[in-house]
N, C-alpha and C. Protein backbone atom coordinates (compact mmCIF):
# COMPACT_ATOMS: atom_id res chain seq x y z
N UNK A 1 11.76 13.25 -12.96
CA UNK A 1 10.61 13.11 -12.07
C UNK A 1 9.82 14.41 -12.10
N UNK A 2 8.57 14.41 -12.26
CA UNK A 2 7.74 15.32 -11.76
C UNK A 2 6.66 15.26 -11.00
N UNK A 3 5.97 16.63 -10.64
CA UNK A 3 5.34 16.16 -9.68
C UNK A 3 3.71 15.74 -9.99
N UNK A 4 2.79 15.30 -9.19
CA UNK A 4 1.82 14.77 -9.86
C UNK A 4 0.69 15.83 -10.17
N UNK A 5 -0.13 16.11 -11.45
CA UNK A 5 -1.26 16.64 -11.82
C UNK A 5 -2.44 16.21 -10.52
N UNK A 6 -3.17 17.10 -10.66
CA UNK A 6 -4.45 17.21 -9.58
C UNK A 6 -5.18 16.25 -10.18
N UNK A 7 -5.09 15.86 -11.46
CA UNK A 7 -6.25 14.59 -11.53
C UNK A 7 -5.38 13.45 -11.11
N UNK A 8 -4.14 13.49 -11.29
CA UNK A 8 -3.06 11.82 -10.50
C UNK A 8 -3.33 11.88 -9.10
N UNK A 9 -3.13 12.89 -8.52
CA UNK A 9 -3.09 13.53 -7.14
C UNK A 9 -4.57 12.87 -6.36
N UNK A 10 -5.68 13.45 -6.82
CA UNK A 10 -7.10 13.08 -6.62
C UNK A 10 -7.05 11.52 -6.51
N UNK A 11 -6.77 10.77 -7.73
CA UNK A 11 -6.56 9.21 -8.08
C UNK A 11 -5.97 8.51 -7.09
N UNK A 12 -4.70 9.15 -6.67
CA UNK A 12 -3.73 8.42 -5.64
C UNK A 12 -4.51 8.71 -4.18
N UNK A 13 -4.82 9.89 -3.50
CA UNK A 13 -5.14 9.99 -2.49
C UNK A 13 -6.60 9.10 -2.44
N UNK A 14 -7.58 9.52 -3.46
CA UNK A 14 -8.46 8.26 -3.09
C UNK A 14 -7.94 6.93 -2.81
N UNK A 15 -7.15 6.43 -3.44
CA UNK A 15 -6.81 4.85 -3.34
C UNK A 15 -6.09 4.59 -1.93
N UNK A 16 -4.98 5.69 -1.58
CA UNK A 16 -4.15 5.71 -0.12
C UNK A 16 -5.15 5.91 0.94
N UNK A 17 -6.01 6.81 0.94
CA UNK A 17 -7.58 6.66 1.57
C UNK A 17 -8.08 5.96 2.06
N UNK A 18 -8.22 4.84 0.75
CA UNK A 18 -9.03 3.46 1.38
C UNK A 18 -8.69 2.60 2.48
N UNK A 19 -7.35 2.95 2.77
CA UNK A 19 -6.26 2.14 3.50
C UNK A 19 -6.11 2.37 4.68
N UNK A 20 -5.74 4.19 4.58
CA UNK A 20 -5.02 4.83 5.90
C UNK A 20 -6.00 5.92 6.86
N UNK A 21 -7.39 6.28 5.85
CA UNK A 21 -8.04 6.99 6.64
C UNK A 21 -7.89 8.40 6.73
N UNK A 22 -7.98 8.72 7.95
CA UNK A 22 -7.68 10.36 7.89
C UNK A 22 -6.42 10.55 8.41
N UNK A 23 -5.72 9.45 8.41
CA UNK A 23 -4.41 9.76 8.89
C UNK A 23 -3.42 9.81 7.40
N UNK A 24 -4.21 10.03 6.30
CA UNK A 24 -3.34 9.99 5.00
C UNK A 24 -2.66 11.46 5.08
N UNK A 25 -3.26 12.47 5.70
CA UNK A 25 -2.84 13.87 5.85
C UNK A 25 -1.02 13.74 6.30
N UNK A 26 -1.29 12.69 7.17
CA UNK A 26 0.30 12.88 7.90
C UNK A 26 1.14 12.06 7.33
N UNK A 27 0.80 11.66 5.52
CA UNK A 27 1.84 11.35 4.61
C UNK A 27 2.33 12.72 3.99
N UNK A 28 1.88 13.40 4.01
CA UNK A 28 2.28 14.93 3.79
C UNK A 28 2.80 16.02 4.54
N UNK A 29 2.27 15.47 5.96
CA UNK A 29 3.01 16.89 6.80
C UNK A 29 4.39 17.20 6.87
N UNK A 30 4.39 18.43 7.20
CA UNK A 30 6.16 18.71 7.65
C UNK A 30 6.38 17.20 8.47
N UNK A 31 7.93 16.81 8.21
CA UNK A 31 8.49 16.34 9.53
C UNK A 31 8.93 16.76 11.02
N UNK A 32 9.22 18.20 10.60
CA UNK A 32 9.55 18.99 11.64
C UNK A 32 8.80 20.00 11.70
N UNK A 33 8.45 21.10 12.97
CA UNK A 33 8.38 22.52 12.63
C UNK A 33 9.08 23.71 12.81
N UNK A 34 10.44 23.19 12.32
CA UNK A 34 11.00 24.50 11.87
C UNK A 34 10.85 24.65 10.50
N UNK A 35 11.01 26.35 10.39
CA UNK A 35 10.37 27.17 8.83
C UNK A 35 11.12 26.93 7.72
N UNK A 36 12.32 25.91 7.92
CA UNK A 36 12.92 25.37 6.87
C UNK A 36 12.71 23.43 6.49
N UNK A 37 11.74 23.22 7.26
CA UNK A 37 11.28 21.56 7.92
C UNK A 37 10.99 20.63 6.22
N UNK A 38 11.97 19.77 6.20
CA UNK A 38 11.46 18.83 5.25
C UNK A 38 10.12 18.33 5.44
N UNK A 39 9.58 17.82 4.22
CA UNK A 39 8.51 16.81 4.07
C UNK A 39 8.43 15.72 3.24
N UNK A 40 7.58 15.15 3.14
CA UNK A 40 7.81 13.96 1.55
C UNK A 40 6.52 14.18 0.88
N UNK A 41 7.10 14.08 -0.85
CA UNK A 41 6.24 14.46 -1.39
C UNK A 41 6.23 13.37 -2.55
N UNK A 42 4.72 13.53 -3.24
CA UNK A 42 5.07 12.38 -4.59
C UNK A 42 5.75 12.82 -5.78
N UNK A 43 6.29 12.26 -6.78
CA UNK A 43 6.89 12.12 -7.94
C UNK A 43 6.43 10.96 -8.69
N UNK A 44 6.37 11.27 -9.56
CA UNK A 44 5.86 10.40 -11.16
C UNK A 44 7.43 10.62 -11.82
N UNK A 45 7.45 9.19 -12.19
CA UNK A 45 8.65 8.93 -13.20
C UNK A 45 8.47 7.32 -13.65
N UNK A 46 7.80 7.71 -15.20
CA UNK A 46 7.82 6.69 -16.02
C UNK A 46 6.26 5.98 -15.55
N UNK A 47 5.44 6.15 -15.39
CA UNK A 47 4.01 6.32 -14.79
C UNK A 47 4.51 5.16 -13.37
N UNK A 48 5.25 5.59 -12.63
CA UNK A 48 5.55 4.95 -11.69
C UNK A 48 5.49 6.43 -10.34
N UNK A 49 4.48 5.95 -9.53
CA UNK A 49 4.74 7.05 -8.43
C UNK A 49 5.67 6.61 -7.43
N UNK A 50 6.37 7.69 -6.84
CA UNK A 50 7.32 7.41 -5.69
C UNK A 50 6.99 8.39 -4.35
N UNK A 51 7.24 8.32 -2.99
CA UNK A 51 7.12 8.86 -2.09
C UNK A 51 8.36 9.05 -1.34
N UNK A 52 8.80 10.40 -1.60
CA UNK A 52 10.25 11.12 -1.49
C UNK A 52 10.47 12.12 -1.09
N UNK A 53 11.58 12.57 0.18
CA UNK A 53 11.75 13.58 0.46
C UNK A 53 11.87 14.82 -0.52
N UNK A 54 11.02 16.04 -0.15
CA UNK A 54 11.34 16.81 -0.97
C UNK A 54 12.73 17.14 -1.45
N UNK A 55 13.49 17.86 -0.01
CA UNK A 55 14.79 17.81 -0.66
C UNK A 55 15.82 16.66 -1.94
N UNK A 56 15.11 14.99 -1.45
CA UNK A 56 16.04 14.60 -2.79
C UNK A 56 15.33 14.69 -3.93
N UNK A 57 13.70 15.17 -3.87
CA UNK A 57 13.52 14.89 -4.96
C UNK A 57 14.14 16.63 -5.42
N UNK A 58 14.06 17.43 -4.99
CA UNK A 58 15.02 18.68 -5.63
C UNK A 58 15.61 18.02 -6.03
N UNK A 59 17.18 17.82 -5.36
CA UNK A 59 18.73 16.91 -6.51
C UNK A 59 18.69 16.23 -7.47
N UNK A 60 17.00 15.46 -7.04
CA UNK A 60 17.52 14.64 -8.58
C UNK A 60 16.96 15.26 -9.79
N UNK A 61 16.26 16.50 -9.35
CA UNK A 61 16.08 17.19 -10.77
C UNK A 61 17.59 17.13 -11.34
N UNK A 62 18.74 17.39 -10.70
CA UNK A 62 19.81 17.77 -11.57
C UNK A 62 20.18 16.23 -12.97
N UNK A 63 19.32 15.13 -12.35
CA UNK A 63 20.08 13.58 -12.87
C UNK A 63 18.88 14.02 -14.41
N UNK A 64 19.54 13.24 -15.45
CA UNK A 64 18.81 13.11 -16.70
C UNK A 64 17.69 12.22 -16.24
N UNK A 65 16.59 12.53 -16.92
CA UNK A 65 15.26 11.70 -16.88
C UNK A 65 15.36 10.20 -17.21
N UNK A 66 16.23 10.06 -18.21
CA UNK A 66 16.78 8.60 -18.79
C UNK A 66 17.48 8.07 -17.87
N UNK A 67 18.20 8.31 -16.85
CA UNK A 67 19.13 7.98 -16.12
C UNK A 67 18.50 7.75 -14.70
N UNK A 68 17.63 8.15 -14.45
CA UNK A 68 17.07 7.92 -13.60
C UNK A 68 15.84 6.51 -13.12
N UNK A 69 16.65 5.66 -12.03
CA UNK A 69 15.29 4.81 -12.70
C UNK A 69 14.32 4.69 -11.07
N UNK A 70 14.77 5.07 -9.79
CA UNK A 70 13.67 5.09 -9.04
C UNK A 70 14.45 6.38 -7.83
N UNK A 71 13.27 6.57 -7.04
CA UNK A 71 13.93 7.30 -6.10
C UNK A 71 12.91 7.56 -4.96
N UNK A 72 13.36 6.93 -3.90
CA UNK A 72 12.28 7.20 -2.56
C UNK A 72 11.46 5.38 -2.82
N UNK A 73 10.41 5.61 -1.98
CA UNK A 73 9.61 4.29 -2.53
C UNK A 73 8.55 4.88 -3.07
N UNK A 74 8.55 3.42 -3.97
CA UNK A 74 7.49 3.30 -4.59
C UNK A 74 6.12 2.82 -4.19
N UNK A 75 5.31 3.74 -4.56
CA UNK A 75 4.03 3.39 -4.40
C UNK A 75 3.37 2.12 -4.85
N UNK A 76 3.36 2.79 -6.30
CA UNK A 76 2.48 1.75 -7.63
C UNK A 76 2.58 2.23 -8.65
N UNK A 77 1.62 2.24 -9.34
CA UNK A 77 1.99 2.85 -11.18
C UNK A 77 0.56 3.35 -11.53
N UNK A 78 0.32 4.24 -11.97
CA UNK A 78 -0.91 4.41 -13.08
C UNK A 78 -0.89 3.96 -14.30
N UNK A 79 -2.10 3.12 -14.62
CA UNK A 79 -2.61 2.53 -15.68
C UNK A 79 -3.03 3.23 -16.63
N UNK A 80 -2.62 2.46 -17.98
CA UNK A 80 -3.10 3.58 -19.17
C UNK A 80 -4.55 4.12 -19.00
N UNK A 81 -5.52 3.83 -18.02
CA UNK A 81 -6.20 4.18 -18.39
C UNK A 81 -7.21 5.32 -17.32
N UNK A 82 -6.02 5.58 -16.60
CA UNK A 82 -5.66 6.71 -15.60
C UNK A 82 -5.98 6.17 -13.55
N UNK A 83 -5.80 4.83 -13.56
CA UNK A 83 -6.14 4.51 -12.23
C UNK A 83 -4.99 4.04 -11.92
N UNK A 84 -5.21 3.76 -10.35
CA UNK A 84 -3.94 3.78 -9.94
C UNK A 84 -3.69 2.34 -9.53
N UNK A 85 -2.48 1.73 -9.20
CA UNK A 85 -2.39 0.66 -8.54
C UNK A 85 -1.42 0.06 -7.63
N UNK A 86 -1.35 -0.82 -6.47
CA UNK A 86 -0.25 0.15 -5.43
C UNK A 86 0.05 -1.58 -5.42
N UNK A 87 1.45 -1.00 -5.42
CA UNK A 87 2.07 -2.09 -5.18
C UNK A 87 3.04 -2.87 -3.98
N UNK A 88 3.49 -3.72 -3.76
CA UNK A 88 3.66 -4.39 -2.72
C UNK A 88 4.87 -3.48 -2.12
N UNK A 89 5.48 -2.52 -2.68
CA UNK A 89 6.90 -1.91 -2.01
C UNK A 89 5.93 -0.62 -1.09
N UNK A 90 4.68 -0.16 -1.37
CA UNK A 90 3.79 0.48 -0.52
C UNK A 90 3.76 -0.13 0.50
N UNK A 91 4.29 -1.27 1.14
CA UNK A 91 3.72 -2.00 2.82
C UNK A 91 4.04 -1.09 3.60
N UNK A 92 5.42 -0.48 3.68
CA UNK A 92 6.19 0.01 4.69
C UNK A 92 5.16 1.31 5.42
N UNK A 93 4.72 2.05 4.31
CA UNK A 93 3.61 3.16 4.60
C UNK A 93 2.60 3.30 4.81
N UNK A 94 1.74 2.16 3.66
CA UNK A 94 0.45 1.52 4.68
C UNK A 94 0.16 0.84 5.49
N UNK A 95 1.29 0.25 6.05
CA UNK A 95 1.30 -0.43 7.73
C UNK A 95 1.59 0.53 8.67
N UNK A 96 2.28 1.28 8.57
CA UNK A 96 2.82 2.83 9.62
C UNK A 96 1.29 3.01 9.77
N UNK A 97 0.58 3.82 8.40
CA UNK A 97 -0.42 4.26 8.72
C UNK A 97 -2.13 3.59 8.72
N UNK A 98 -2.11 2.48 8.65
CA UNK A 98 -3.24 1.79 8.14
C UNK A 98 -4.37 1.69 9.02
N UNK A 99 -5.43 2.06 8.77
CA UNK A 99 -6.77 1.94 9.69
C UNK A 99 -7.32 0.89 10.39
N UNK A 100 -7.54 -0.04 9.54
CA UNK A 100 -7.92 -1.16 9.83
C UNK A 100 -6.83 -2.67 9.68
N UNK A 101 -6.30 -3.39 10.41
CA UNK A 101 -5.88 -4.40 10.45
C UNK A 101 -6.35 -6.05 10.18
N UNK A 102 -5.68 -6.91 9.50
CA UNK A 102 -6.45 -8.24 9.99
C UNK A 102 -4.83 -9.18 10.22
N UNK A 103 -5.02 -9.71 11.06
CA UNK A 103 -3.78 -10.66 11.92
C UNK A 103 -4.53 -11.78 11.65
N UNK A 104 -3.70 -12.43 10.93
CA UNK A 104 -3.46 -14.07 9.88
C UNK A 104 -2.85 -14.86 10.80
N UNK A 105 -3.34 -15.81 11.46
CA UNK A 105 -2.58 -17.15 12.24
C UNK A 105 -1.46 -17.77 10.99
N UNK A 106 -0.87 -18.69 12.40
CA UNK A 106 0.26 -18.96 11.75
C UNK A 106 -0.08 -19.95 9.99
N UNK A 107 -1.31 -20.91 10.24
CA UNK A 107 -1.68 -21.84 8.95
C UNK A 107 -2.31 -20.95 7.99
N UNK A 108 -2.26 -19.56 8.48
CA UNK A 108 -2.77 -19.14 7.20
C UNK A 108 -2.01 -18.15 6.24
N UNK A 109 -0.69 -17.80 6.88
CA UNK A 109 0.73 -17.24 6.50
C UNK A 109 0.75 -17.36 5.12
N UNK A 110 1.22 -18.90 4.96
CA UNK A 110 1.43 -19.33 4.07
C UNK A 110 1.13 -19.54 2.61
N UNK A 111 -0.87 -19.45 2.66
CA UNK A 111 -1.56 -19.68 1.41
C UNK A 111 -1.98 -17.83 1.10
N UNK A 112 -1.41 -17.01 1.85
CA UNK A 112 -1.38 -15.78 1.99
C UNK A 112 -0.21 -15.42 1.21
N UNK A 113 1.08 -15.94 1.53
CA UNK A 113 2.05 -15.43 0.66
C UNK A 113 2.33 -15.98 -0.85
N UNK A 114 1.40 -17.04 -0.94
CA UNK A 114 1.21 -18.14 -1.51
C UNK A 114 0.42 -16.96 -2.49
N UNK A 115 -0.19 -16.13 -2.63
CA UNK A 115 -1.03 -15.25 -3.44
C UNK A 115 -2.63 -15.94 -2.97
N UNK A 116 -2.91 -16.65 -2.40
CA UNK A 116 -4.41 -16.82 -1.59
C UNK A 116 -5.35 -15.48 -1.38
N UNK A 117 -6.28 -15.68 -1.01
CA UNK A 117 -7.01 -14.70 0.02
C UNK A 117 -6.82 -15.28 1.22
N UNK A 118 -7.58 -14.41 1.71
CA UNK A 118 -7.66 -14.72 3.14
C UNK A 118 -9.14 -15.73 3.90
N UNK A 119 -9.11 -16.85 4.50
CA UNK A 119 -10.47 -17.21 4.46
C UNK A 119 -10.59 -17.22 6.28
N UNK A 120 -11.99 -17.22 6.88
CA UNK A 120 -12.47 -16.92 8.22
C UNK A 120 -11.27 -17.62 8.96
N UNK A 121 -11.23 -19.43 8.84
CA UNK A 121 -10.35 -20.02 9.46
C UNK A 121 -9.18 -19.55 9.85
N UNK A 122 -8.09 -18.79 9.06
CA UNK A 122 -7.44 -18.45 9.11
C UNK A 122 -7.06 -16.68 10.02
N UNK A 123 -8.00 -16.20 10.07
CA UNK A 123 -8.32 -15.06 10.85
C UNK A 123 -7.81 -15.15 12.01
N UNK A 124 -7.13 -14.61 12.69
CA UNK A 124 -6.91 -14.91 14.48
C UNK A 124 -7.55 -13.70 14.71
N UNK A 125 -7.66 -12.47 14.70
CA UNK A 125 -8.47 -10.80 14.90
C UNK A 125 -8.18 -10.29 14.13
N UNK A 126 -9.28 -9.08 14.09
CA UNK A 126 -9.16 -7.61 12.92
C UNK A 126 -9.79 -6.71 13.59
N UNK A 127 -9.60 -5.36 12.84
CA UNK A 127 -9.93 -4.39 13.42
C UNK A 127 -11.68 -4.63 13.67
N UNK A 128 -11.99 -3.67 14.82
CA UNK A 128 -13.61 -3.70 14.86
C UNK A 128 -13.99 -2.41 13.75
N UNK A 129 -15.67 -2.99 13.12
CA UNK A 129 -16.28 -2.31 12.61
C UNK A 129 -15.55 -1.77 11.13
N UNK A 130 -14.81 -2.77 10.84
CA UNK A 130 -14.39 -2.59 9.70
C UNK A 130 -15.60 -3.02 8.25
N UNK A 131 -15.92 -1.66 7.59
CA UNK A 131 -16.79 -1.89 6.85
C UNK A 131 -16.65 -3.05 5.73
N UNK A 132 -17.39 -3.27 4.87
CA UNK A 132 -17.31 -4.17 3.24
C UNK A 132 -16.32 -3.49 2.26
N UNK A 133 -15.55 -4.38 1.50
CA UNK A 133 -15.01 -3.54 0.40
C UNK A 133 -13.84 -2.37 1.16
N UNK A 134 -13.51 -2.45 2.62
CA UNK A 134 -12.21 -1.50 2.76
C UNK A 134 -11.01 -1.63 2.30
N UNK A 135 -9.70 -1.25 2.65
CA UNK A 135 -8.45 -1.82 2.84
C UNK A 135 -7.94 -1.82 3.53
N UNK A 136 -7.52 -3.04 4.00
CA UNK A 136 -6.45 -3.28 5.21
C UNK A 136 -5.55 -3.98 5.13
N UNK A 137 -4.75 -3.98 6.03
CA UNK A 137 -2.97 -4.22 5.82
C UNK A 137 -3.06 -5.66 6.96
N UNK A 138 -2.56 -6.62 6.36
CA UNK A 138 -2.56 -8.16 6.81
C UNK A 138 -1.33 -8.16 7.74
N UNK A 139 -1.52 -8.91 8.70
CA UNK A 139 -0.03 -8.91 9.36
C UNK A 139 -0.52 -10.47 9.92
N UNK A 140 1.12 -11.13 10.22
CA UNK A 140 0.89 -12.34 11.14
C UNK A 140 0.88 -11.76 12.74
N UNK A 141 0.71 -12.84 13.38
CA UNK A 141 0.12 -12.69 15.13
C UNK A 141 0.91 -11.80 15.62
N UNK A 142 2.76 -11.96 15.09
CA UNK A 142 3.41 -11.47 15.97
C UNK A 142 3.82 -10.42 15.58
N UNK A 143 2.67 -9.61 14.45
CA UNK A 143 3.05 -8.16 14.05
C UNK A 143 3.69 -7.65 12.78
N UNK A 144 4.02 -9.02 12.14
CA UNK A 144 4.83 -8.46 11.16
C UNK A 144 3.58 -8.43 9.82
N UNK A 145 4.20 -7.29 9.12
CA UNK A 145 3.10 -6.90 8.10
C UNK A 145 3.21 -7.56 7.13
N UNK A 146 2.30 -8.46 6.14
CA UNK A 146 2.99 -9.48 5.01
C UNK A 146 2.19 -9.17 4.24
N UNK A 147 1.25 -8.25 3.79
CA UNK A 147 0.60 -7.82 2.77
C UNK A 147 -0.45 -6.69 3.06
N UNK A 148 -1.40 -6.30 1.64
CA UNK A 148 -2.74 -6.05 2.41
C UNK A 148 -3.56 -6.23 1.16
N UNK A 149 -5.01 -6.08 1.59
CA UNK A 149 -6.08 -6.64 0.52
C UNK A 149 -7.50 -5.62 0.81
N UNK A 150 -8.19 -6.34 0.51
CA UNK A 150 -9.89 -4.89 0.61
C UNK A 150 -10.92 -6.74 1.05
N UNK A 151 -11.32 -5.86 2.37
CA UNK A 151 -12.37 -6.69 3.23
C UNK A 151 -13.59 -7.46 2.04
N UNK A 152 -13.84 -8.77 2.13
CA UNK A 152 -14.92 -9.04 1.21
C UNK A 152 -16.25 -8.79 2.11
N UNK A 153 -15.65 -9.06 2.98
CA UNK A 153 -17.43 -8.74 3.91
C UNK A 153 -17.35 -7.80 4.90
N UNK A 154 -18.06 -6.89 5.70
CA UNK A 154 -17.78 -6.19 7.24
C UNK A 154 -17.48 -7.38 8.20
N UNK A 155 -16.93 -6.72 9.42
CA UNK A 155 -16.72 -7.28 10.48
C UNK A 155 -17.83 -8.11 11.19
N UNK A 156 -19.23 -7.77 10.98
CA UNK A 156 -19.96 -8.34 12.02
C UNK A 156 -20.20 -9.32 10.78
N UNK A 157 -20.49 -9.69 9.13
CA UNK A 157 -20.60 -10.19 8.91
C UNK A 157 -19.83 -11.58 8.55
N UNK A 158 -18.39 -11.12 8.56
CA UNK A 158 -17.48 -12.30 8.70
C UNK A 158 -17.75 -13.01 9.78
N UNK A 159 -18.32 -12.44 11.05
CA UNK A 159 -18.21 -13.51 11.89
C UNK A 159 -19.59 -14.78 11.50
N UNK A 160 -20.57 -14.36 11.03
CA UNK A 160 -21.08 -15.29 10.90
C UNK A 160 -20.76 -16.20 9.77
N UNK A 161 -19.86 -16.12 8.93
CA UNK A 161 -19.15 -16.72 7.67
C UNK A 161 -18.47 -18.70 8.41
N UNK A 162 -19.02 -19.42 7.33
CA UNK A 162 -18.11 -20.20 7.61
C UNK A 162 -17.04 -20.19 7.35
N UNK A 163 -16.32 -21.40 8.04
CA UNK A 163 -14.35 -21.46 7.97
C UNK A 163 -13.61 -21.19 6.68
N UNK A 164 -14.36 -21.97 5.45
CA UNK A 164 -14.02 -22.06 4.28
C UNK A 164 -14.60 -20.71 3.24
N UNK A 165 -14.97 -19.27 4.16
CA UNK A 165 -15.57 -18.32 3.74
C UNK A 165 -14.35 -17.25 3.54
N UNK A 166 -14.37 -16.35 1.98
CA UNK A 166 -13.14 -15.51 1.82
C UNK A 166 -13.67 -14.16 2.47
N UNK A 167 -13.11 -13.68 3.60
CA UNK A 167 -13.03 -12.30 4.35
C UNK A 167 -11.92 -11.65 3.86
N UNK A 168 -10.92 -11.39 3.13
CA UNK A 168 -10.33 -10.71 2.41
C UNK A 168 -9.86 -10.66 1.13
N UNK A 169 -10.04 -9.90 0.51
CA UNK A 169 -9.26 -10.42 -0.84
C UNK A 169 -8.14 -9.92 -0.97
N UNK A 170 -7.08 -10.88 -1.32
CA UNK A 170 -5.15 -10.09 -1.38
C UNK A 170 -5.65 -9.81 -2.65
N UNK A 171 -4.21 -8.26 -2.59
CA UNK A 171 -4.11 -6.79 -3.11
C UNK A 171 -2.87 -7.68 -3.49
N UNK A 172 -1.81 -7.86 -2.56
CA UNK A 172 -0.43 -7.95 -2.34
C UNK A 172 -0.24 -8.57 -1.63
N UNK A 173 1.01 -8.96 -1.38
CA UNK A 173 1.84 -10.14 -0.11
C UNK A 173 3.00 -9.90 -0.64
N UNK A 174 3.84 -9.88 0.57
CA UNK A 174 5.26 -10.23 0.21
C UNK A 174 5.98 -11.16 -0.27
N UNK A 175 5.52 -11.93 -0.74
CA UNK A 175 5.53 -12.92 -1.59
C UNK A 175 6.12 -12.62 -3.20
N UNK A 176 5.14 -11.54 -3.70
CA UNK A 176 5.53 -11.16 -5.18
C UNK A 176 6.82 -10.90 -4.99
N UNK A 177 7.42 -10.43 -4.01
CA UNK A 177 9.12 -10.37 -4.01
C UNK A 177 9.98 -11.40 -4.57
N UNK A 178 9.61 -12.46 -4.74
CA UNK A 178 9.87 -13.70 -5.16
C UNK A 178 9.58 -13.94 -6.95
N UNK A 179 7.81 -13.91 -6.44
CA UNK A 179 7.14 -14.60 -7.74
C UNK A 179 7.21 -13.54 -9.33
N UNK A 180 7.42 -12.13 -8.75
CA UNK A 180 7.36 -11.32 -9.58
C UNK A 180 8.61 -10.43 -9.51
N UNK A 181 9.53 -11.10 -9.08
CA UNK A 181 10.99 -10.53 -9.10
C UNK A 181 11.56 -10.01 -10.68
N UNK A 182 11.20 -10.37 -11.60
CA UNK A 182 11.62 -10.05 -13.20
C UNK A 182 10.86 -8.87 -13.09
N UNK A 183 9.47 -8.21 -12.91
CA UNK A 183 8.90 -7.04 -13.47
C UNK A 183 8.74 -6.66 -12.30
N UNK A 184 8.93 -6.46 -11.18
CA UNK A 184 8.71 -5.70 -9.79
C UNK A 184 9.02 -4.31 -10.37
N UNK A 185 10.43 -4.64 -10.98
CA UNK A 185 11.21 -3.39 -10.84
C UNK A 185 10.95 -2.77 -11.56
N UNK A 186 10.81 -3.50 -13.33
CA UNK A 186 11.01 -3.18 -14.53
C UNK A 186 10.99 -2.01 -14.66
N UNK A 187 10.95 -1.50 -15.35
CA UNK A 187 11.46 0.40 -16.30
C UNK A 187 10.07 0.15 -17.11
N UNK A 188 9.98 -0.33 -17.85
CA UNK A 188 9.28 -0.54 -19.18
C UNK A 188 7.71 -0.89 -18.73
């Protein structure tokens, strides 16, 4: 594992950005403040980023590079052609920290995990003043986080959208846990 170049670095924080806002800072802070205080930091291994305590990612310098196949969670991966892309094991961190919300009724769960978008009908609330083109982290009514996607329209304009109108487009769902169980993990 190493750690990421300022042009990966730049790449990733724009994309975590879109999501979490200005609260992306406090994916980096100390955990503690004492002068010996862990933090978590990223690692690249195998163009796969991970988000990992510093201390393990020290130890596992000691493991062979070959031998190693993940450590901490995973973000997403950079593309050959240097962008980034975040994948569904990212929920845990962009729901902690995510700016904007949209809460999916119960009939619309389904064509959501289903790999769907998201359409008005299905909306029960979202955050206010959520611009066009953001990202936000999908949850059902009763909180639980089941994906996230990037707004197709702002907030004031979804509302005038009809029922059969797409207000989000899925990124992810927990779903691929399933459908993409062979290469979730893959190495290669």
């Amino acid at each position: 594992m190493r750690p990421l170049t300022e042009e990966e670095t730049q790449t990733l924080f724009a994309k975590l950005a879109n999501y979490t806002g200005n609260s992306l800072k406090n994916l980096i802070a100390p955990i503690d403040n004492s002068p010996n205080g862990d933090r978590y930091v990223f690692r690249l291994q195998a163009q796969r980023c991970y988000y990992v305590r510093l201390s393990l990612a020290n130890l596992a310098t000691s493991i062979a590079k070959d031998k190693l196949l993940s450590l901490g969670i995973c973000l997403g991966k950079f593309t050959k052609s240097g962008k980034f892309r975040l994948h569904i094991t990212a929920l845990p961190i962009l729901a902690e920290h995510a700016r904007y919300k949209v809460w999916v009724k119960a009939n619309g769960e389904m064509p959501f995990l289903y790999g769907g978008h998201i359409l008005k009908a299905h909306v029960g609330r979202w955050s206010e003043d959520c611009p066009e083109h953001q990202g936000v982290v999908v949850y059902s009514m009763n909180d639980t986080p089941l994906g996230f996607g990037v707004t197709a329209r702002s907030t004031q304009e979804a509302r005038r959208l009809d029922p059969t109108g797409i207000t989000v487009f899925r990124q992810a769902d927990c779903g691929e846990y399933l459908r993409d169980e062979d290469t979730l993990f893959a190495t290669s």
